[in-house]
N, C-alpha and C. Protein backbone atom coordinates (compact mmCIF):
# COMPACT_ATOMS: atom_id res chain seq x y z
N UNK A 1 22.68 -8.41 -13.10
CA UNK A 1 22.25 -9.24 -14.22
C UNK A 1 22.04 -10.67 -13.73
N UNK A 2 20.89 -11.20 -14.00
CA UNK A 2 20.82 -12.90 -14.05
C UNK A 2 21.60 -13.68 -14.77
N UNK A 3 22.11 -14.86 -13.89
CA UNK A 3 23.30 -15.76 -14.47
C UNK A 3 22.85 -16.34 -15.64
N UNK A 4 21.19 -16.60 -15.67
CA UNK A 4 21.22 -17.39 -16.77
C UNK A 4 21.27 -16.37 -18.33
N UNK A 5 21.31 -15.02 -17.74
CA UNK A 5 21.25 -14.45 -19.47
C UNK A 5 22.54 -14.18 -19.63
N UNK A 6 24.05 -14.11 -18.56
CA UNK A 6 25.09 -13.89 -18.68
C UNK A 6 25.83 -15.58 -19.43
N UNK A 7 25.18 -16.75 -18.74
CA UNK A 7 25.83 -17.40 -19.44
C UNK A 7 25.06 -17.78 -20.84
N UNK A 8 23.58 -17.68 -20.94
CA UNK A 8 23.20 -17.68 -22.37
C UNK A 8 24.34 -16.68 -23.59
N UNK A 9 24.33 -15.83 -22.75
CA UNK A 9 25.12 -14.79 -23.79
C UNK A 9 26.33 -14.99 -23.96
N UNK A 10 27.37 -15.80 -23.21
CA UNK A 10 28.47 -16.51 -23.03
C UNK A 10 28.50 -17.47 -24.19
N UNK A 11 27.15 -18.48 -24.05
CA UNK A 11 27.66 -19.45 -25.03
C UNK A 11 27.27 -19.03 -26.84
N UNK A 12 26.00 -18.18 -26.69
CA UNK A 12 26.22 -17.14 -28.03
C UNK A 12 27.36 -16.38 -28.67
N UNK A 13 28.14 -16.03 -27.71
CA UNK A 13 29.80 -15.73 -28.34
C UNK A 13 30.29 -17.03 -28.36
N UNK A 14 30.55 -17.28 -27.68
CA UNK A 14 31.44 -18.95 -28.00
C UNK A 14 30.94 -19.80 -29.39
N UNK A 15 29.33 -19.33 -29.51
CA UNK A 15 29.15 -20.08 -30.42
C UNK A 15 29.93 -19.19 -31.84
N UNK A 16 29.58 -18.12 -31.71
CA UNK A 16 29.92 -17.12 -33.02
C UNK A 16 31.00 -17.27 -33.13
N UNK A 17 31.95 -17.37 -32.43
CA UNK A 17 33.27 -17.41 -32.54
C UNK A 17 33.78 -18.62 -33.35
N UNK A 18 33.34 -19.68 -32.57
CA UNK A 18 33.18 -20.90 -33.44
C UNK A 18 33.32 -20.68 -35.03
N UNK A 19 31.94 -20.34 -34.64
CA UNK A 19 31.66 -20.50 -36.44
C UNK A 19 32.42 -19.26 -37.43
N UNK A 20 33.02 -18.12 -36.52
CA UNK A 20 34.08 -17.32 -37.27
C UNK A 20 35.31 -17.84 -37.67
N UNK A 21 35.82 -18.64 -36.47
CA UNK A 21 36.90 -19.53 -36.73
C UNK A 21 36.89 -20.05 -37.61
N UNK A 22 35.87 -21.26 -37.95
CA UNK A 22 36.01 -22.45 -39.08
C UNK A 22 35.85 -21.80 -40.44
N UNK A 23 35.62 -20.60 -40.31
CA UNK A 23 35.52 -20.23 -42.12
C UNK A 23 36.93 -19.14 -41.84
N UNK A 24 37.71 -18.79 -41.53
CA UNK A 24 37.97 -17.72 -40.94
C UNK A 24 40.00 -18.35 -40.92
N UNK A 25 40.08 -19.88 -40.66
CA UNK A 25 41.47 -19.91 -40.24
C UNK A 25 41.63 -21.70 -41.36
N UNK A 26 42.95 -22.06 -41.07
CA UNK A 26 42.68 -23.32 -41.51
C UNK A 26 42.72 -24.43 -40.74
N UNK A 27 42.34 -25.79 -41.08
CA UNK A 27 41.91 -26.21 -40.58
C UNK A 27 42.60 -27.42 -39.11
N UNK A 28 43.88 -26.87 -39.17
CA UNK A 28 44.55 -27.30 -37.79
C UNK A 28 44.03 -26.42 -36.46
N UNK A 29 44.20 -25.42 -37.15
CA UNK A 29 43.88 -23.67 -36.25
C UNK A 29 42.10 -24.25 -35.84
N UNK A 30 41.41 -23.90 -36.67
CA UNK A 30 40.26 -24.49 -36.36
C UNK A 30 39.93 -25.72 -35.59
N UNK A 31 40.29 -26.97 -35.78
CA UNK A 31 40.32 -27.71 -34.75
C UNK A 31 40.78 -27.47 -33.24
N UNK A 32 42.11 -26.59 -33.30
CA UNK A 32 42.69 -26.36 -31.91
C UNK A 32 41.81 -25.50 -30.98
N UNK A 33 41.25 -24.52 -31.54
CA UNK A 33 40.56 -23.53 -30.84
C UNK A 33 38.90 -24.21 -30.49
N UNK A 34 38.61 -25.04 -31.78
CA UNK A 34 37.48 -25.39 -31.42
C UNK A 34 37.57 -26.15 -29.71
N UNK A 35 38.34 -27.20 -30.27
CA UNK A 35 38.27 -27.42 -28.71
C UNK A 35 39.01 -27.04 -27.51
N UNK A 36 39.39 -25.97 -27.43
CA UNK A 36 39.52 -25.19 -26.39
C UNK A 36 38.32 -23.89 -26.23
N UNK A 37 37.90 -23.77 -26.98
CA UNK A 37 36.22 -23.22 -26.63
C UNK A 37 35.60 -24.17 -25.83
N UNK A 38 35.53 -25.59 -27.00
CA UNK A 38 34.33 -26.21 -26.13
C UNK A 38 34.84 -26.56 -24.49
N UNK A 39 35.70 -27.09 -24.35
CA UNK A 39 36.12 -27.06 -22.95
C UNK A 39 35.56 -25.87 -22.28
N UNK A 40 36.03 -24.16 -22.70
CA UNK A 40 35.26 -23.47 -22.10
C UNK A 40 34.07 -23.72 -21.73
N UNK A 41 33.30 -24.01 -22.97
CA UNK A 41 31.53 -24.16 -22.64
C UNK A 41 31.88 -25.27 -21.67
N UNK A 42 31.80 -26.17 -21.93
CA UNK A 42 31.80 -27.05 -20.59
C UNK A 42 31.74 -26.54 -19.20
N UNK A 43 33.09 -25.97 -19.32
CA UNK A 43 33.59 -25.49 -17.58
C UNK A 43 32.45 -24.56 -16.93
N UNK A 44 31.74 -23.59 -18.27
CA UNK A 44 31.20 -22.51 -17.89
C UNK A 44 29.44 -23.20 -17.96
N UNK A 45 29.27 -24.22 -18.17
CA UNK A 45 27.89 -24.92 -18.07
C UNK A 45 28.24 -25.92 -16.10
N UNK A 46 29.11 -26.13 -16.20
CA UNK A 46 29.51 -26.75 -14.82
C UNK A 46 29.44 -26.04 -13.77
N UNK A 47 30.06 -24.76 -14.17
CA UNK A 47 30.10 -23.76 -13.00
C UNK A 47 28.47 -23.48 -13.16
N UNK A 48 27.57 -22.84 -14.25
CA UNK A 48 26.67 -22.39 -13.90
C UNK A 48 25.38 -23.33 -12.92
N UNK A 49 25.49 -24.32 -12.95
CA UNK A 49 24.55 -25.14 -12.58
C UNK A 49 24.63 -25.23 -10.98
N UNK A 50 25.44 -24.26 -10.38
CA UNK A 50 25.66 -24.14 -8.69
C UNK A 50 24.25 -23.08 -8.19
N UNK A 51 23.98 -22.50 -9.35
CA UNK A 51 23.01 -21.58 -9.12
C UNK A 51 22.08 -22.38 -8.98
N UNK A 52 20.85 -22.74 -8.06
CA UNK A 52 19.58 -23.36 -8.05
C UNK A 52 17.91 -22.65 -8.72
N UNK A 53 18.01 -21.75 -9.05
CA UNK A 53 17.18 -20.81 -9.89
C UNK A 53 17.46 -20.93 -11.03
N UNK A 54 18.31 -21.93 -11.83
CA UNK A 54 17.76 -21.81 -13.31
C UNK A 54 16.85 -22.59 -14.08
N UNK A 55 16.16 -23.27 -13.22
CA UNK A 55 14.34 -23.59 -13.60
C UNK A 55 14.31 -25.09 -14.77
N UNK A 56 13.57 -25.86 -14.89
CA UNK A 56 14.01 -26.89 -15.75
C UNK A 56 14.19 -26.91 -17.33
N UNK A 57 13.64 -25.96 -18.03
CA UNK A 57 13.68 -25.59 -19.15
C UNK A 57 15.14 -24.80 -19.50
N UNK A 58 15.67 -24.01 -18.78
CA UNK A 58 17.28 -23.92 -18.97
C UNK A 58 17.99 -25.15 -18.65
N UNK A 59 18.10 -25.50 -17.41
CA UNK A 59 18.23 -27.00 -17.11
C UNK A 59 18.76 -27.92 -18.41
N UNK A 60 17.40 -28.03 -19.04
CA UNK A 60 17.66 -29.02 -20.17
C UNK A 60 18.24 -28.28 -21.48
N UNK A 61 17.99 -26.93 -21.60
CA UNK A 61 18.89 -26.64 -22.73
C UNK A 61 20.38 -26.78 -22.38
N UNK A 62 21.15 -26.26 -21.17
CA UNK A 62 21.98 -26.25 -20.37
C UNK A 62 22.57 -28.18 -20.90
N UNK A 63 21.67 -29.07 -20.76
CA UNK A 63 21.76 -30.29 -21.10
C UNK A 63 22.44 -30.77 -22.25
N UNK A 64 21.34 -30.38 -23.37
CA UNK A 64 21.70 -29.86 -24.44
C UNK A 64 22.84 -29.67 -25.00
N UNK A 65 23.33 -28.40 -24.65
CA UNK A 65 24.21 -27.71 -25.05
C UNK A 65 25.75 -28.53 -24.16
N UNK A 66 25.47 -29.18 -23.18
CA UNK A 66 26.94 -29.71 -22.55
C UNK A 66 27.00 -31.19 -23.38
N UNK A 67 25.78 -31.56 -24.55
CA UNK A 67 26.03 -32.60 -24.66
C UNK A 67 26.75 -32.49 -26.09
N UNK A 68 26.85 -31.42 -26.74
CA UNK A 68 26.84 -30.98 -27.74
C UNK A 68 28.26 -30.22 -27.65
N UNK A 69 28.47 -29.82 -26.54
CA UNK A 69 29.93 -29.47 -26.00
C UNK A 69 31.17 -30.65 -26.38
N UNK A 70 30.52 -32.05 -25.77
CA UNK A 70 31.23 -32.98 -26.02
C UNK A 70 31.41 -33.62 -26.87
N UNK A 71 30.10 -33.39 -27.70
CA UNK A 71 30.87 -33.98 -28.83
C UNK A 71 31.45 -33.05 -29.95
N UNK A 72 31.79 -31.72 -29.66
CA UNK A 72 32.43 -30.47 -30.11
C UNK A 72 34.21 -30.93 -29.30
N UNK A 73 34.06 -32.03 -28.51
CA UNK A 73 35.13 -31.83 -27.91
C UNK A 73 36.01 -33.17 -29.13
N UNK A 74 35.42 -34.10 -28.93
CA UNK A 74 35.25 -35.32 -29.36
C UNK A 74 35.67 -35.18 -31.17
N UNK A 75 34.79 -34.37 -31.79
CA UNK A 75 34.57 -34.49 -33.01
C UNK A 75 36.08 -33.13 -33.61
N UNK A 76 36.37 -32.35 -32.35
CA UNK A 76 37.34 -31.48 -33.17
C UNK A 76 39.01 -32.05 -33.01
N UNK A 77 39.18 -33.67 -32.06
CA UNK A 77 39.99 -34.17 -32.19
C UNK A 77 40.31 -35.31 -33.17
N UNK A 78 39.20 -35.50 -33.39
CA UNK A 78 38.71 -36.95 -34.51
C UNK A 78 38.63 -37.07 -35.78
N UNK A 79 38.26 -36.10 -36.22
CA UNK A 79 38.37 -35.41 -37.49
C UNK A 79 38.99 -34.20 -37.92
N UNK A 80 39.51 -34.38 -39.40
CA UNK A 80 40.49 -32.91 -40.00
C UNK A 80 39.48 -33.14 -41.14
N UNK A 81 40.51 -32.12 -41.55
CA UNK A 81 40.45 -31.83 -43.53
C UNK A 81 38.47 -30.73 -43.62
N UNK A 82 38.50 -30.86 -44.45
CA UNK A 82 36.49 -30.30 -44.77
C UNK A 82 35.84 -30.82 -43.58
N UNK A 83 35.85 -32.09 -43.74
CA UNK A 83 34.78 -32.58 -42.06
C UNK A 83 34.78 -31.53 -40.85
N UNK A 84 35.93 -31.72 -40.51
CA UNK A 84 36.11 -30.71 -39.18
C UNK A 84 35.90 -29.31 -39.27
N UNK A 85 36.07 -28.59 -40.64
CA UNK A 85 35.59 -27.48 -40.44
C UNK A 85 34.34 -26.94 -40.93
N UNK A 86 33.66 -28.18 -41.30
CA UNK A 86 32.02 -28.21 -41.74
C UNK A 86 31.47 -28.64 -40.15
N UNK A 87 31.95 -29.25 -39.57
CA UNK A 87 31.01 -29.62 -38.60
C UNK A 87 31.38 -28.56 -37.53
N UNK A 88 32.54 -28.26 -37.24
CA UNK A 88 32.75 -26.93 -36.64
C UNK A 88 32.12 -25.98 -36.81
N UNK A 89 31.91 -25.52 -37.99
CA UNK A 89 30.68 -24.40 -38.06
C UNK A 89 29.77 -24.89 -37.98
N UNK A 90 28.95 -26.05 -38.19
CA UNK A 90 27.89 -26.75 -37.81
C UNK A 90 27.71 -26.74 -36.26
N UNK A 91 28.40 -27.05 -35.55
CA UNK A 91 28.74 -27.00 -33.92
C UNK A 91 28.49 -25.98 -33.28
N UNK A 92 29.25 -24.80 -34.01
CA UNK A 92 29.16 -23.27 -33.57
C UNK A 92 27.39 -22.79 -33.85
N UNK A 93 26.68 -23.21 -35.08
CA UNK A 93 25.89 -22.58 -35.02
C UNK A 93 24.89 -23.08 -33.99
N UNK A 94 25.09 -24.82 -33.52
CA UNK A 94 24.13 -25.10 -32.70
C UNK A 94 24.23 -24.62 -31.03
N UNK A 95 25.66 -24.49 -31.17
CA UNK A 95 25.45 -23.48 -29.55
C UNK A 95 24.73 -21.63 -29.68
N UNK A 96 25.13 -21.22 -30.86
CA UNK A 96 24.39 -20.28 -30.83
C UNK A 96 23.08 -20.40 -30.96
N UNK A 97 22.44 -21.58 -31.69
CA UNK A 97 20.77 -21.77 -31.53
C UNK A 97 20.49 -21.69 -29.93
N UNK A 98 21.05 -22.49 -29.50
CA UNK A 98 20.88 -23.18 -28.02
C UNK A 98 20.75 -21.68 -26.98
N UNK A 99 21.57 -20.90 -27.12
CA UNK A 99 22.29 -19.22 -26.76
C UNK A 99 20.56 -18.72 -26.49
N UNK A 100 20.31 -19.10 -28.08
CA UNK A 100 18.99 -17.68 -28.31
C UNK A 100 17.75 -18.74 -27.74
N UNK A 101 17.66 -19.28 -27.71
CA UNK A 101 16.60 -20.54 -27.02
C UNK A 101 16.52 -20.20 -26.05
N UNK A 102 17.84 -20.06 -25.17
CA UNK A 102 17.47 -19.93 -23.65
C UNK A 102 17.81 -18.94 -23.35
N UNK A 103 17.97 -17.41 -24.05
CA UNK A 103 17.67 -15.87 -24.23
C UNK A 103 15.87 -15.67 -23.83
N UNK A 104 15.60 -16.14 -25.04
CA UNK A 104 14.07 -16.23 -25.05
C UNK A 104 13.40 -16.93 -24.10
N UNK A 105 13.65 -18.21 -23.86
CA UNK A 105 13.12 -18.69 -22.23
C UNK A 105 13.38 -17.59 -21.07
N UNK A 106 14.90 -17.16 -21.18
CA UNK A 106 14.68 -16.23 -20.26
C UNK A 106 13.89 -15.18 -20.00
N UNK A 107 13.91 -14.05 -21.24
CA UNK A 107 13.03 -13.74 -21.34
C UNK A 107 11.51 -13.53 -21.22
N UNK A 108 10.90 -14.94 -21.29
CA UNK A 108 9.20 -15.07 -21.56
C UNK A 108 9.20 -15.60 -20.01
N UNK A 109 10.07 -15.57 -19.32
CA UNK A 109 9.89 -16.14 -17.68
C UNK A 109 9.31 -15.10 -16.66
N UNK A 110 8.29 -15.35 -16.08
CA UNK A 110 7.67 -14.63 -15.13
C UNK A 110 8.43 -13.58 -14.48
N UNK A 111 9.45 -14.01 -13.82
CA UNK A 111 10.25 -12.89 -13.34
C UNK A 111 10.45 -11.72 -14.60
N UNK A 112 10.92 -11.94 -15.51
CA UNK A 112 10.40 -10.93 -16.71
C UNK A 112 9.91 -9.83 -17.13
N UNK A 113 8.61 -10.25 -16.90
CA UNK A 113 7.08 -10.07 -17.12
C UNK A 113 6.62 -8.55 -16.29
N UNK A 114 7.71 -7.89 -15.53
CA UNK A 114 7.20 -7.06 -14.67
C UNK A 114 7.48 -5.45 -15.24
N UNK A 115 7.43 -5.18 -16.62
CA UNK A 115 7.80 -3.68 -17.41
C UNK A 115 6.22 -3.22 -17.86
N UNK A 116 4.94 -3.59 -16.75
CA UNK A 116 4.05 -2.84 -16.95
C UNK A 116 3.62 -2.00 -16.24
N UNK A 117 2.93 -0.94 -16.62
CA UNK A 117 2.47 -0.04 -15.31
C UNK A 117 0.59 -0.53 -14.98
N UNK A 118 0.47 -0.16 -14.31
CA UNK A 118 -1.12 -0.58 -13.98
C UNK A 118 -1.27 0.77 -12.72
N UNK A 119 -2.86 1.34 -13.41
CA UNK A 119 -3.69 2.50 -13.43
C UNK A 119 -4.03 2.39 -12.01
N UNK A 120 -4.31 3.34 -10.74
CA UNK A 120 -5.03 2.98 -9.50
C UNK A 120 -5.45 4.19 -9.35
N UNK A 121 -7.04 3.85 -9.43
CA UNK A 121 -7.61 5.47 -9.18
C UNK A 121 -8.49 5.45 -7.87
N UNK A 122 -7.32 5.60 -7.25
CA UNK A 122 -8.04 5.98 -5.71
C UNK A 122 -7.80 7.35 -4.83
N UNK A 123 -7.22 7.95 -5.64
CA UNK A 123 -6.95 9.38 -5.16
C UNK A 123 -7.96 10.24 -5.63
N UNK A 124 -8.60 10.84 -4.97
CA UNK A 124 -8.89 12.45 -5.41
C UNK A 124 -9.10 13.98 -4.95
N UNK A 125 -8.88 14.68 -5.77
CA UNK A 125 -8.11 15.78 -5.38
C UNK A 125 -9.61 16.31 -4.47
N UNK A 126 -9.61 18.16 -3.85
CA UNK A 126 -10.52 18.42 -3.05
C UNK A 126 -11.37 18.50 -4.03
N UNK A 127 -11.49 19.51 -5.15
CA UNK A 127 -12.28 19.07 -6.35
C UNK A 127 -13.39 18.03 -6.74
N UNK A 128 -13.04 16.87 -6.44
CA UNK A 128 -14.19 15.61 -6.50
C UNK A 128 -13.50 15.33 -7.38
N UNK A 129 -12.49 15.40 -8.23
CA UNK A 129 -11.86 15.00 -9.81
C UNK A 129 -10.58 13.65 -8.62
N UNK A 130 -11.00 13.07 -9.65
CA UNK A 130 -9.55 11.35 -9.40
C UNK A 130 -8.89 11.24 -10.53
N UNK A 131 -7.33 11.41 -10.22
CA UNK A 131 -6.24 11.66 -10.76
C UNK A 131 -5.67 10.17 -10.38
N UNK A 132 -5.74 9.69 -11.71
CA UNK A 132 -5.03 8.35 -11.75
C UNK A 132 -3.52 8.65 -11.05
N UNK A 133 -2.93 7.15 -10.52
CA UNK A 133 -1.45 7.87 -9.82
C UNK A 133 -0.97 6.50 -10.85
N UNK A 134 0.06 6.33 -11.02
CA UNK A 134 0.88 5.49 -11.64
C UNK A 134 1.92 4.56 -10.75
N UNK A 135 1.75 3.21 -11.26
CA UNK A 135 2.65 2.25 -10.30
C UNK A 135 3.45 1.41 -11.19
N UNK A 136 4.46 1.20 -10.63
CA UNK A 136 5.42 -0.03 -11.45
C UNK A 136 4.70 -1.58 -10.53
N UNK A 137 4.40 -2.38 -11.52
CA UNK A 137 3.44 -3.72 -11.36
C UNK A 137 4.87 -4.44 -11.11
């Protein structure tokens, strides 16, 4: 598997989780975990960036999303009560936007692109008949 759809899919749970948490626990619990997720995301946006193949458009979601980390880090020590667990799920859902953003970049990326077959009719039998052969492109 490619790192960048293992950690896209990384921060899509982290994000869900998030946002299960803040409706899900109250709101000390919610703050605590929030930011010990986001630290995760962090660590796991730090580590991923050793890889040199993840192209500038992950890059900057990767950006994105560590900047959004911090202030997930920032905002789940700073604030309690409704705030924190409105913006906590607010938080959670933007790492999961961020998740499927760079799912789909991954996705629509050339390397990708290669689940077609393409026709080559250069064979034929003694007959005079040409029997298409089939290739993975």
């Amino acid at each position: 598997m490619n790192p960048r759809f293992i950690s896209n899919l990384l921060l899509a749970l982290a994000g869900g989780f998030i946002v299960v948490v803040s409706q899900a626990f109250g709101v000390s619990m919610t703050g605590w975990i929030t930011f010990g997720v986001a630290l995760g995301v962090l660590a796991m946006l730090g580590v991923v960036q050793l890889d040199h193949g993840r192209g500038r458009p992950q890059r900057a979601l990767d950006g994105v999303a560590a900047a959004l980390g911090i202030w997930t880090v920032i905002a789940s020590v700073v604030f309690v009560g409704t705030t924190l667990t409105w913006l906590s799920f607010a938080e959670g859902l933007g790492l999961v936007a961020l998740a499927v953003a760079g799912l789909a970049a991954h996705e629509l990326s050339t390397e990708r692109v290669v689940h077609s077959l393409a026709i080559e009719d250069s064979r034929t039998t003694a007959d005079g008949v040409r029997t298409p052969s089939y290739t993975a492109a």
